[in-house]
Protein backbone atom coordinates (compact mmCIF):
# COMPACT_ATOMS: atom_id res chain seq x y z
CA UNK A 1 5.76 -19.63 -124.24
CA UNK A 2 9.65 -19.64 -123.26
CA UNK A 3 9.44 -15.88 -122.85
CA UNK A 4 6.48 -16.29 -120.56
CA UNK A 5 7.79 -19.32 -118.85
CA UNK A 6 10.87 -17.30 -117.98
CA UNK A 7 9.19 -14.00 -116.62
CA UNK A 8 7.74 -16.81 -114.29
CA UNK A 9 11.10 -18.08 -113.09
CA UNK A 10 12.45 -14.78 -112.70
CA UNK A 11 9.12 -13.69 -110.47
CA UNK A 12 9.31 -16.82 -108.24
CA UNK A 13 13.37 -15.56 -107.90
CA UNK A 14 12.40 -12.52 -106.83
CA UNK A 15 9.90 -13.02 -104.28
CA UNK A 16 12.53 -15.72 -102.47
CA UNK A 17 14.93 -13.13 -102.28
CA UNK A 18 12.46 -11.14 -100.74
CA UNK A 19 11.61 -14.07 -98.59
CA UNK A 20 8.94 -15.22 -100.19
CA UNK A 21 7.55 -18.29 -102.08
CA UNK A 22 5.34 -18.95 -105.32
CA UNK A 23 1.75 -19.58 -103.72
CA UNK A 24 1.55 -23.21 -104.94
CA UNK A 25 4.61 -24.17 -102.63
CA UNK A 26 3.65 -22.62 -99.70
CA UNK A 27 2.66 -25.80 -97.44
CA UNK A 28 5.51 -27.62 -98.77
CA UNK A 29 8.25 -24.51 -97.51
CA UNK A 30 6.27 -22.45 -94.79
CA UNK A 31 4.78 -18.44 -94.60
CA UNK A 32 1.72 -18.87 -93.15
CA UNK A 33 0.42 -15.36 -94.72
CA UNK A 34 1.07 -17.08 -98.47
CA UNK A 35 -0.64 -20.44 -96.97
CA UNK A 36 -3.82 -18.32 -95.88
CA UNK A 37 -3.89 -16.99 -99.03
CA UNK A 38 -3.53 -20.26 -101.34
CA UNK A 39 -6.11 -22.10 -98.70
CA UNK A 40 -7.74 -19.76 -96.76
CA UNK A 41 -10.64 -22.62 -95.26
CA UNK A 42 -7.79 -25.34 -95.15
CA UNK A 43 -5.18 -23.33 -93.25
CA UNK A 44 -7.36 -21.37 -90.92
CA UNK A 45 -9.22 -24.55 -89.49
CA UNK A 46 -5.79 -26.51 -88.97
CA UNK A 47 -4.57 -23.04 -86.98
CA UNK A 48 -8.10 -23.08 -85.04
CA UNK A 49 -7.84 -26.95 -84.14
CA UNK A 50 -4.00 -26.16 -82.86
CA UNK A 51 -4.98 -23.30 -80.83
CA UNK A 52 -7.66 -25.31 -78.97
CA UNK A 53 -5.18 -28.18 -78.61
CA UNK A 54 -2.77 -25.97 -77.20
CA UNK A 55 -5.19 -24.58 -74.78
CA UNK A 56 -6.57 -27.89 -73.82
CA UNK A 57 -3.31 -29.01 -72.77
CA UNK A 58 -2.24 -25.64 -71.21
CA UNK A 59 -5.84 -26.10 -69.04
CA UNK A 60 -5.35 -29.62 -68.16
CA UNK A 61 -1.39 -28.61 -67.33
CA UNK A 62 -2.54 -25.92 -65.53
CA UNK A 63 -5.30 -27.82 -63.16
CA UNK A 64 -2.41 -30.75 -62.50
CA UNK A 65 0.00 -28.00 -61.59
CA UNK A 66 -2.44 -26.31 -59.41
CA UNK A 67 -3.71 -30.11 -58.03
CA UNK A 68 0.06 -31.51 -57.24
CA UNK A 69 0.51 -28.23 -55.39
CA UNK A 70 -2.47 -28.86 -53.44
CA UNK A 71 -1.10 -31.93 -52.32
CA UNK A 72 1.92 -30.87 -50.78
CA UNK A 73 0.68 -30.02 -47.35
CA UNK A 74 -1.91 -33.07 -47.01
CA UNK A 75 1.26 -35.27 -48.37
CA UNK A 76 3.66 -33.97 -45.78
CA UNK A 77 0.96 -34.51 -43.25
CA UNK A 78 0.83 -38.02 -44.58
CA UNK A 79 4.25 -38.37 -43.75
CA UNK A 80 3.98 -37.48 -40.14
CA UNK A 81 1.21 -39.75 -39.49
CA UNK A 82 3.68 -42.57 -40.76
CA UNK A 83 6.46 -41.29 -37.95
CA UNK A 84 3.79 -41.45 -35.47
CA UNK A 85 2.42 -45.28 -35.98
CA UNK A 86 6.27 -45.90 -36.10
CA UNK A 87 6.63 -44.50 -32.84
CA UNK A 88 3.60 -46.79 -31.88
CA UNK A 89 5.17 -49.43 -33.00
CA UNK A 90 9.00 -49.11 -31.52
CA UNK A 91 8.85 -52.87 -30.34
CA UNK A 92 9.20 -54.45 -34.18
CA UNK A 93 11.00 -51.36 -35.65
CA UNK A 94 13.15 -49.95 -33.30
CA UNK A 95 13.64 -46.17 -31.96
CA UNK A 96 14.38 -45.26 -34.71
CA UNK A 97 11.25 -45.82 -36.81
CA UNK A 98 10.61 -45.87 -40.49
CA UNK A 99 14.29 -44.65 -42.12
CA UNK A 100 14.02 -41.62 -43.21
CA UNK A 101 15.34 -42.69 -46.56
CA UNK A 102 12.36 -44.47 -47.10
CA UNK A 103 10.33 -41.63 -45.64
CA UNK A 104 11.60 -39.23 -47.88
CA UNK A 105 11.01 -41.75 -50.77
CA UNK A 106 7.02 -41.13 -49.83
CA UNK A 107 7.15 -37.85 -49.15
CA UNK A 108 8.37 -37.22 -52.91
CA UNK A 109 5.64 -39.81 -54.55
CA UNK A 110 2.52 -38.44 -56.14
CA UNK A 111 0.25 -40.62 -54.25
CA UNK A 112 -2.61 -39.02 -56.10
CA UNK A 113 -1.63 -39.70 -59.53
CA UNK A 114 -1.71 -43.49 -58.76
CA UNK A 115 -5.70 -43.40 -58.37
CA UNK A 116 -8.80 -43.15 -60.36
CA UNK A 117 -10.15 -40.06 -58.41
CA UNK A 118 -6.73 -38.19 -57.79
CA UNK A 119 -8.59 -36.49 -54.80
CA UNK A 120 -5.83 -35.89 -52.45
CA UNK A 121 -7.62 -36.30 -49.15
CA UNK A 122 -8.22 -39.51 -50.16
CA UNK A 123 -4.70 -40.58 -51.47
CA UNK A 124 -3.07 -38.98 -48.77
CA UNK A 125 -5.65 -40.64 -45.86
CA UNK A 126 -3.88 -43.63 -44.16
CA UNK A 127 -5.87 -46.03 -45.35
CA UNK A 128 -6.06 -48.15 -48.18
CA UNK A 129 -7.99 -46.89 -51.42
CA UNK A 130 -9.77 -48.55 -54.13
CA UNK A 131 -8.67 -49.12 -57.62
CA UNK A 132 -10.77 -51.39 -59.39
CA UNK A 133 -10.94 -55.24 -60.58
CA UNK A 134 -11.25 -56.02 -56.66
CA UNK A 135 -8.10 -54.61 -55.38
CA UNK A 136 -6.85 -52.03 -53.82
CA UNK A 137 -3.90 -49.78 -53.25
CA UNK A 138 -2.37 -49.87 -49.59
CA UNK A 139 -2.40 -47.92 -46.67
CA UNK A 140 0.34 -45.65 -46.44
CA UNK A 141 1.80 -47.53 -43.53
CA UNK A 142 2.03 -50.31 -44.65
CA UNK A 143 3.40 -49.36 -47.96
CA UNK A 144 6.48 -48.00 -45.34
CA UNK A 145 6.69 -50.43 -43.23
CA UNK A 146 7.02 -53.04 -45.86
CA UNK A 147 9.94 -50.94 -47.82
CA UNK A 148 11.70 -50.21 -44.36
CA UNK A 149 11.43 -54.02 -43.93
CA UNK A 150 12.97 -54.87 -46.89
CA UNK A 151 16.15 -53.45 -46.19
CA UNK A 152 16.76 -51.86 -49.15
CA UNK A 153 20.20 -50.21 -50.76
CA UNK A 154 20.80 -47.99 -53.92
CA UNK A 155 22.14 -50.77 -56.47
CA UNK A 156 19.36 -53.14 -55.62
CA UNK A 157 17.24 -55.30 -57.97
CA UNK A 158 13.56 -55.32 -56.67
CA UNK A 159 10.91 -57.81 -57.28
CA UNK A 160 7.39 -56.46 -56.67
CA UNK A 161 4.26 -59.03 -56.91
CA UNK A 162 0.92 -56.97 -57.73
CA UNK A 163 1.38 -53.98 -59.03
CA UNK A 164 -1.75 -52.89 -58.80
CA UNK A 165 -1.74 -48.74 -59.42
CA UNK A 166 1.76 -48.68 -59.59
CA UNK A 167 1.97 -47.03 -56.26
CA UNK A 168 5.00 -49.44 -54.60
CA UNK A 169 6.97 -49.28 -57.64
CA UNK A 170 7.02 -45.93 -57.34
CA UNK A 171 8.29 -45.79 -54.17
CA UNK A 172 10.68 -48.30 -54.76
CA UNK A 173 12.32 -46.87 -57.75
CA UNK A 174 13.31 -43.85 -56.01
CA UNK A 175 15.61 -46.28 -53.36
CA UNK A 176 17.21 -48.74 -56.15
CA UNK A 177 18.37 -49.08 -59.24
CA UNK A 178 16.09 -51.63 -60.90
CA UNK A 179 12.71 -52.24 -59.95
CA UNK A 180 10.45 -55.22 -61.72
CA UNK A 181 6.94 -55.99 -60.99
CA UNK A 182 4.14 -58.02 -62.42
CA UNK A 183 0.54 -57.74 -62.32
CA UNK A 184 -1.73 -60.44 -63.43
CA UNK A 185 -4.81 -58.30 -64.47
CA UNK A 186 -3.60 -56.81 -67.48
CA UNK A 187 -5.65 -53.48 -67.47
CA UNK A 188 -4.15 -52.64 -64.44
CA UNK A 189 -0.58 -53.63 -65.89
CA UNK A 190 -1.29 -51.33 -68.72
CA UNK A 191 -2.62 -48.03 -66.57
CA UNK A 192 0.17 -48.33 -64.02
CA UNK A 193 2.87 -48.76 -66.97
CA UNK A 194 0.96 -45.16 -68.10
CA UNK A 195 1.24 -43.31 -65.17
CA UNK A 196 5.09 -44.49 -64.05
CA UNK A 197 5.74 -43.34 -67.88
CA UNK A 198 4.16 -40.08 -67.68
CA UNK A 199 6.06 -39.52 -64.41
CA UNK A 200 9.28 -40.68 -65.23
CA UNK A 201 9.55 -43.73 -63.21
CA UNK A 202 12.59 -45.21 -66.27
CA UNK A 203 13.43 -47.62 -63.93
CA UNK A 204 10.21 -49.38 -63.27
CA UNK A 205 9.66 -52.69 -65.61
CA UNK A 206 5.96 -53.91 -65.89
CA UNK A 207 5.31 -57.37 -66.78
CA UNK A 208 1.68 -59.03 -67.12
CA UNK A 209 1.72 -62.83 -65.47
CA UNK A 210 1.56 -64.63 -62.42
CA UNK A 211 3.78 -63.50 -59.85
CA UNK A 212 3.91 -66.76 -57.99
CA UNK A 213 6.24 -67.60 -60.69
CA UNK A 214 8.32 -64.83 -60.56
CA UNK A 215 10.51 -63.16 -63.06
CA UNK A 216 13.94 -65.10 -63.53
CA UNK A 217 14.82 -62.99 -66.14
CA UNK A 218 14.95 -59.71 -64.41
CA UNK A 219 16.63 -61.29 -61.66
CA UNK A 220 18.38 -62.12 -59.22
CA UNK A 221 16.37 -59.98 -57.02
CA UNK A 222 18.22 -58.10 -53.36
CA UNK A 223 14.90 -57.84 -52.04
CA UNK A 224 11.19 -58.78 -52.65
CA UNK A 225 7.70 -57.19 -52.05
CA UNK A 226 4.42 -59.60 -52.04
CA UNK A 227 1.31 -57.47 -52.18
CA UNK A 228 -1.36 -60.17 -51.59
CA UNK A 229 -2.32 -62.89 -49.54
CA UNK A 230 -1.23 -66.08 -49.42
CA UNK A 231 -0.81 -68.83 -47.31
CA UNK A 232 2.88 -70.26 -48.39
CA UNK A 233 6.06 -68.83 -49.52
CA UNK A 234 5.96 -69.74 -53.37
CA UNK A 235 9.40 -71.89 -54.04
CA UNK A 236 10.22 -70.15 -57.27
CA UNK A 237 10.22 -66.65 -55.56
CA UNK A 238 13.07 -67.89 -52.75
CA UNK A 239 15.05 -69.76 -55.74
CA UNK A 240 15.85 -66.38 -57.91
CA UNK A 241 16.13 -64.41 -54.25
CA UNK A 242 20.15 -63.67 -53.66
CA UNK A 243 21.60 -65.35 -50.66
CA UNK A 244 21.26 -62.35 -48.08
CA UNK A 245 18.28 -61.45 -49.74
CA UNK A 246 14.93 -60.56 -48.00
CA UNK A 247 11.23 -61.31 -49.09
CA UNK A 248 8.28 -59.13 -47.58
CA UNK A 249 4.83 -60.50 -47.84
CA UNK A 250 1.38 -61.16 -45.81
CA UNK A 251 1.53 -64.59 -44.75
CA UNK A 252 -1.77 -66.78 -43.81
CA UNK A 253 -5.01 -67.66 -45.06
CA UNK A 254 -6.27 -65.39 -47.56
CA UNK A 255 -9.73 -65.01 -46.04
CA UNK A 256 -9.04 -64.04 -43.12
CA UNK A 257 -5.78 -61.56 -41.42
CA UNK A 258 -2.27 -62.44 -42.34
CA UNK A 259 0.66 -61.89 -40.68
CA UNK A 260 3.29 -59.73 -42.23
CA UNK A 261 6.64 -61.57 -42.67
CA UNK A 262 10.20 -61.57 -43.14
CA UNK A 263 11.62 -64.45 -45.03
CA UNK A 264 15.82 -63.89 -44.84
CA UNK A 265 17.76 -66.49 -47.75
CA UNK A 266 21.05 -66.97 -44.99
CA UNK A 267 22.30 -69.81 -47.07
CA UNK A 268 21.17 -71.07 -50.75
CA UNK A 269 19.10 -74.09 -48.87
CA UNK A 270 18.76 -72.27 -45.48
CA UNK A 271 15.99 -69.60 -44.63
CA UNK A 272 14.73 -67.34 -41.68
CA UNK A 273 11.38 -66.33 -41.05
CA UNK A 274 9.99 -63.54 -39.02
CA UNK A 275 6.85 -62.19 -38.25
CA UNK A 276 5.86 -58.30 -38.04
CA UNK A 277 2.17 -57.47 -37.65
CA UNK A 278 -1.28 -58.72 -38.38
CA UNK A 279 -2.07 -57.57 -41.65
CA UNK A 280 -5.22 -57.97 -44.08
CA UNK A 281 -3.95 -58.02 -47.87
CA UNK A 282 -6.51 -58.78 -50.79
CA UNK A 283 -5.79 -63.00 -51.89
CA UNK A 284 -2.60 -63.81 -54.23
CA UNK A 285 -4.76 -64.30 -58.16
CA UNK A 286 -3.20 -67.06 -59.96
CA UNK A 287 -3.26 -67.94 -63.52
CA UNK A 288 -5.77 -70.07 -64.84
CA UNK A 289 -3.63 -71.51 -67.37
């Protein structure tokens, strides 16, 4: 039994110095000739199920790749159409248009990514598109006009209320350092969180709640966005807005257009208010607790 016992050892030496293992040890150290051998059915249907995960995801790569470079051209053209309703509207913004900062902020954005089709003649259409649970993502435009309007710089805190597909926060997050929104309906919370993940948007925080109330905790906030209606500037949104601070948001009755407006904090009890352009924004949800 010893004797035996040691021609064993000595055999399971010898085939590691050649490089190879015993056949009861082989899942546990690696060779996947010796694990095809010790379980053949095993072994061969993990390799199969690999190889069609690995092709799956090469596929689906592959079509995304082929998709986001589809894009390109109708994005660009996207782009232009933006310059040209600036140029329409040179009264409110100037000669100078959209900055091109914030223009080349949408020109990098995946618009397509942030809807349920990902067609990209209809993300990259100037118009809004929808996303389900009754709202919608903006029109490209607007989605410009309201990040010119927020005067934005580099080590800016954003708020964002509604973050609907994630769309804005995308944009902003390119243009500041810190961008928090929140979204009241969590399933849209928990998609857009997905997709800014899967992009790289590390930036972005998502928070499900009512954005009338803000987000003290993330602030102070440089600038805010308001992406629904509603016919008052809610007092907890001005209080954690920095003196010199701006807030964007459609003003007005929710059923019917809004104006989009400027509110400027000048002085911790002191305010300015401006408006833009008639706008028509889905209504500002509030919690029902």
């Amino acid at each position: 039994m010893f004797l035996a016992r040691k021609r064993r050892i000595k055999r399971a030496l010898g085939n590691r110095r050649h490089g190879l293992v015993p056949c009861r040890r082989t899942w546990a150290i690696a060779n996947i000739q010796h694990a095809v051998r010790c379980y053949p059915g095993r072994v061969l249907a993990c390799a199969v199920m690999k190889q069609l995960l690995l092709l799956t995801f090469v596929a689906f790569a592959s079509e995304a790749m082929a998709q986001d470079a589809q894009c390109v051209p109708e994005r660009a053209a996207m782009v232009e159409t933006i310059r040209a309703y600036a140029r329409l509207e040179a009264d409110v913004l100037g000669p100078q248009g959209i900055s091109e900062r914030v223009l080349e902020a949408i020109g990098k954005t995946e618009r397509h990514r942030f809807i349920p089709e990902r067609s990209c003649s209809v993300a990259y259409m100037d118009a809004p598109v929808v996303i389900g649970h009754g709202q919608t993502i903006s029109q490209p435009f607007i989605v410009a006009l309201m990040t010119h309007l927020a005067a934005l710089k580099l080590d800016d805190t954003v708020l964002e209320i509604g973050t609907g597909s994630g769309y804005q926060a995308a944009v902003l997050a390119r243009l500041v350092r810190k961008v928090c929104t929140i979204e009241i309906i969590p399933p849209l919370a928990e998609t857009a969180a997905k997709v800014l993940s899967e992009l790289g948007y590390d930036n972005v925080s998502i928070k499900v709640g009512d954005g009338y109330l803000g987000w003290p905790e993330c602030g102070p906030f440089d600038a805010m966005i308001v992406t629904a209606a509603l016919d008052r500037v809610p007092p907890p949104l001005m209080e954690q807005l920095k003196v010199g601070g701006r807030l964007v948001m459609p003003l007005g009755p929710v059923h019917a257009p809004q104006q989009l407006t400027v509110i400027e904090r000048i002085a911790p009890s002191e305010t300015r208010m401006r408006s833009i352009a008639p706008v028509a924004f889905v209504p500002f949800t509030r919690s029902q607790d």
